[in-house]
Every structure is written in C-alpha cells, then in structure tokens.
Protein backbone atom coordinates (compact mmCIF):
# COMPACT_ATOMS: atom_id res chain seq x y z
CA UNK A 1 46.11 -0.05 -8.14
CA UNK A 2 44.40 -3.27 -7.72
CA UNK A 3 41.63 -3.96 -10.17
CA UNK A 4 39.34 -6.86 -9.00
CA UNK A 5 38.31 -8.30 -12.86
CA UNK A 6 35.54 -10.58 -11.31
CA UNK A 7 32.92 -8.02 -9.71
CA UNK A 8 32.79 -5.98 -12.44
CA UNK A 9 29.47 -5.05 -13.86
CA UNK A 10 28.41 -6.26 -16.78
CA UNK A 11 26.46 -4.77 -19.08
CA UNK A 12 23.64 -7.90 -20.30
CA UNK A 13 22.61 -8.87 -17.19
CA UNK A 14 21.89 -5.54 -16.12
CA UNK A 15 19.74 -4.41 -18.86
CA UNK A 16 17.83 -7.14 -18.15
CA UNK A 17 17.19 -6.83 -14.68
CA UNK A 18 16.43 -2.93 -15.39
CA UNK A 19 13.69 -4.22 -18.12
CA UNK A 20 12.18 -6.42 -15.67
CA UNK A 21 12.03 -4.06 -13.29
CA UNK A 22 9.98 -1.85 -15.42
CA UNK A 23 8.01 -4.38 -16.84
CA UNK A 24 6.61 -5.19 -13.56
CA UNK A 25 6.58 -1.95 -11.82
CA UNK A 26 3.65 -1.11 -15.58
CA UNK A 27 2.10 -4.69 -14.55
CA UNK A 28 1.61 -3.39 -11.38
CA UNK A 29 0.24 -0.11 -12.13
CA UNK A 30 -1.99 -1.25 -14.77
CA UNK A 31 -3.13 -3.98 -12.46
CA UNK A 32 -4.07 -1.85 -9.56
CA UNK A 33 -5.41 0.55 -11.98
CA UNK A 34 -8.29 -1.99 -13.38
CA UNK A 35 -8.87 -2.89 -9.99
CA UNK A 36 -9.72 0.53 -8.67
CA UNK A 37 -11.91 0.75 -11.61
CA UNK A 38 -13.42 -2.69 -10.55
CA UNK A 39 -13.84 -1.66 -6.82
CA UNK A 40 -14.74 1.74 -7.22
CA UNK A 41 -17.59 1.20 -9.69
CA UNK A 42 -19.00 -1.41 -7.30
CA UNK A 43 -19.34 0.27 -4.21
CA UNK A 44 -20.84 3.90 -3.37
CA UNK A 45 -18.44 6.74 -2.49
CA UNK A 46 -18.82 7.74 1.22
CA UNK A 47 -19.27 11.81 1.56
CA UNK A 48 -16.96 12.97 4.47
CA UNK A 49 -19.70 14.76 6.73
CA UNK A 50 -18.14 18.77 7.69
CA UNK A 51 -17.46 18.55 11.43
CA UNK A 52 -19.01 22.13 13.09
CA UNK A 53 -16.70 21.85 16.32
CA UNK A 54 -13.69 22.54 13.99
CA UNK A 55 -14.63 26.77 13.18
CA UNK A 56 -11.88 28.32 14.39
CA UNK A 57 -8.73 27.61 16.92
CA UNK A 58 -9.60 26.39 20.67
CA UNK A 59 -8.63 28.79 23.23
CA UNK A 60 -7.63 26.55 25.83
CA UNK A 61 -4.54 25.05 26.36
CA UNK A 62 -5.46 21.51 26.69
CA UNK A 63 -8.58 21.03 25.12
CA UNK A 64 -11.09 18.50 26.95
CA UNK A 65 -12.36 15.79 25.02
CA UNK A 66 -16.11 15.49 24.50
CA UNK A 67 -18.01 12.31 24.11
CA UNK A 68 -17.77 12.41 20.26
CA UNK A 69 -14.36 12.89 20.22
CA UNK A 70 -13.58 10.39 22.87
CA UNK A 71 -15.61 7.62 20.08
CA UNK A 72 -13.79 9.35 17.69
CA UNK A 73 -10.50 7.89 19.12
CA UNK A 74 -11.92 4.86 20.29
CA UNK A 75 -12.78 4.57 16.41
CA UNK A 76 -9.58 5.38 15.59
CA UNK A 77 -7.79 3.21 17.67
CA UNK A 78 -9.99 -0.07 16.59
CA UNK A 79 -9.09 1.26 12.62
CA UNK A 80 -5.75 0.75 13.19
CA UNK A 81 -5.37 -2.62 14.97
CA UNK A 82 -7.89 -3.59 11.89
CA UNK A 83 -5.62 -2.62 9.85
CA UNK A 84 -2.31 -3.99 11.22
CA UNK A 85 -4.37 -7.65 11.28
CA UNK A 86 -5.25 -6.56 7.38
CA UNK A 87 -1.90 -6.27 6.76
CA UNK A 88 -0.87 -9.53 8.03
CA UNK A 89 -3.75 -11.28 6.32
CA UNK A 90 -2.76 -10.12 3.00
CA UNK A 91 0.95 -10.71 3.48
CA UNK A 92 0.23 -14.13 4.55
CA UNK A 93 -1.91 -14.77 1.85
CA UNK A 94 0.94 -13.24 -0.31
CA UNK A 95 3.77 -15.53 0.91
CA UNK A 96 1.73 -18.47 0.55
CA UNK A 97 0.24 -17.50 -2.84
CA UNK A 98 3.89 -16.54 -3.93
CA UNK A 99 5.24 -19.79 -2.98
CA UNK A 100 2.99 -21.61 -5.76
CA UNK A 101 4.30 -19.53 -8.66
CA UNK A 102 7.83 -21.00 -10.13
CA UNK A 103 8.20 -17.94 -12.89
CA UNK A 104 10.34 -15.07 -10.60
CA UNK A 105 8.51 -12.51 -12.97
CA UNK A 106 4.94 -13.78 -12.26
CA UNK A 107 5.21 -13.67 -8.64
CA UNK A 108 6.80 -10.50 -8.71
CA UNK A 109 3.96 -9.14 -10.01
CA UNK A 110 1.60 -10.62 -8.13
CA UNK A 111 3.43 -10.00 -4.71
CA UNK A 112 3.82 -6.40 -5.82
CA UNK A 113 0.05 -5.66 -6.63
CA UNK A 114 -1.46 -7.43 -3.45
CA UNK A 115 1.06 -5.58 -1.20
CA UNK A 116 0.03 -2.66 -3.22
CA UNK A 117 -2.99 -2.47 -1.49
CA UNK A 118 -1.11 -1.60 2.16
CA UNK A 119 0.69 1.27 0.76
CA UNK A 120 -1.18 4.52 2.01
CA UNK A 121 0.35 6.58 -0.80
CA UNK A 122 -1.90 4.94 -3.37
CA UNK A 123 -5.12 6.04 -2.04
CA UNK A 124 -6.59 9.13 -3.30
C-alpha cells in the first residue's frame, strides 16, 4: 500500500476555498438581483401578443411557411447572431475589465455577475 503523504487534502485551505465560493456565488445573486430590480423598473414589460394560426394541430405533413412565419425566422435568425456578437461584447469587456482588478475575490465577482447576464436560465 503506497500512501502518497504530499497530495493529501487538507482541511484549512479547503474551507476556505468552499467559503469563498459561497461568498461569491450570494454576491452574485444579490448583485443580479438589484439589477433586475434596476432594469426592470426602468423599462415597460412587453405583452407577448396570442398568435391565432396556432388553434389546433396542422394536418399536413410538411407545413408551408407563410409570409409571417418566413419574417418570423428571418427574425429569429438575426436574434441569434445578435446575440452570439452580445456575448462576445460582454466577455470581452469582462476579460479586459477583469484584468484591472488584483483582489481574486473581486474579480470573481464581477466576472461572475456580467457573464451572468448570458446564462438563459436566469431569465424568467
């Protein structure tokens, strides 16, 4: 049985790291919470508009696309090259905000809640 003394775990450092961890992670989710709050209050909600065509199941097999639903994916497609440029924006402007900040803990935090805004599962 050989016993390797030097990567065992010890017990300090890990604590630590744990309580960082979930100091940041509340940071983070208080942050985002204000600035839903901030957003949200600012700007009018948009009311999602009933679409008729959708009644009941289409009995063809391949349904043809109308106008409407040819802008629709047109619309659709433009959303999400918007949002892949977004992304890079605010990852850019993340690694070179993040490179400023010399505490580790600070620019956790601050890395975490601007990527926060990507992540899909967040919006409600």
């Amino acid at each position: 049985m050989n016993i390797c003394y030097d990567q065992e775990w010890k017990i300090g450092p890990t604590v630590m790291t744990l309580c960082e961890h979930i100091f940041v992670s509340f940071a983070i989710r208080i942050l985002r919470q204000q600035a839903t709050k901030f957003i949200s209050g600012r700007r009018p909600k948009k009311e999602e508009e009933a679409d008729a065509s959708d009644t009941g199941p289409s009995t063809a097999i391949v349904p043809l696309l109308d106008d409407k639903e040819k802008k629709k994916m047109k619309f659709r497609w433009k959303a999400g090259i918007g949002q892949f440029v977004a992304s890079g924006i605010v990852a850019y402007i993340d690694g070179r905000l993040c490179r400023q900040i010399p505490n580790p803990i600070a620019r956790r935090i601050v890395s975490g809640f601007l990527l926060s805004f990507l992540d899909k599962s967040n919006d409600q």
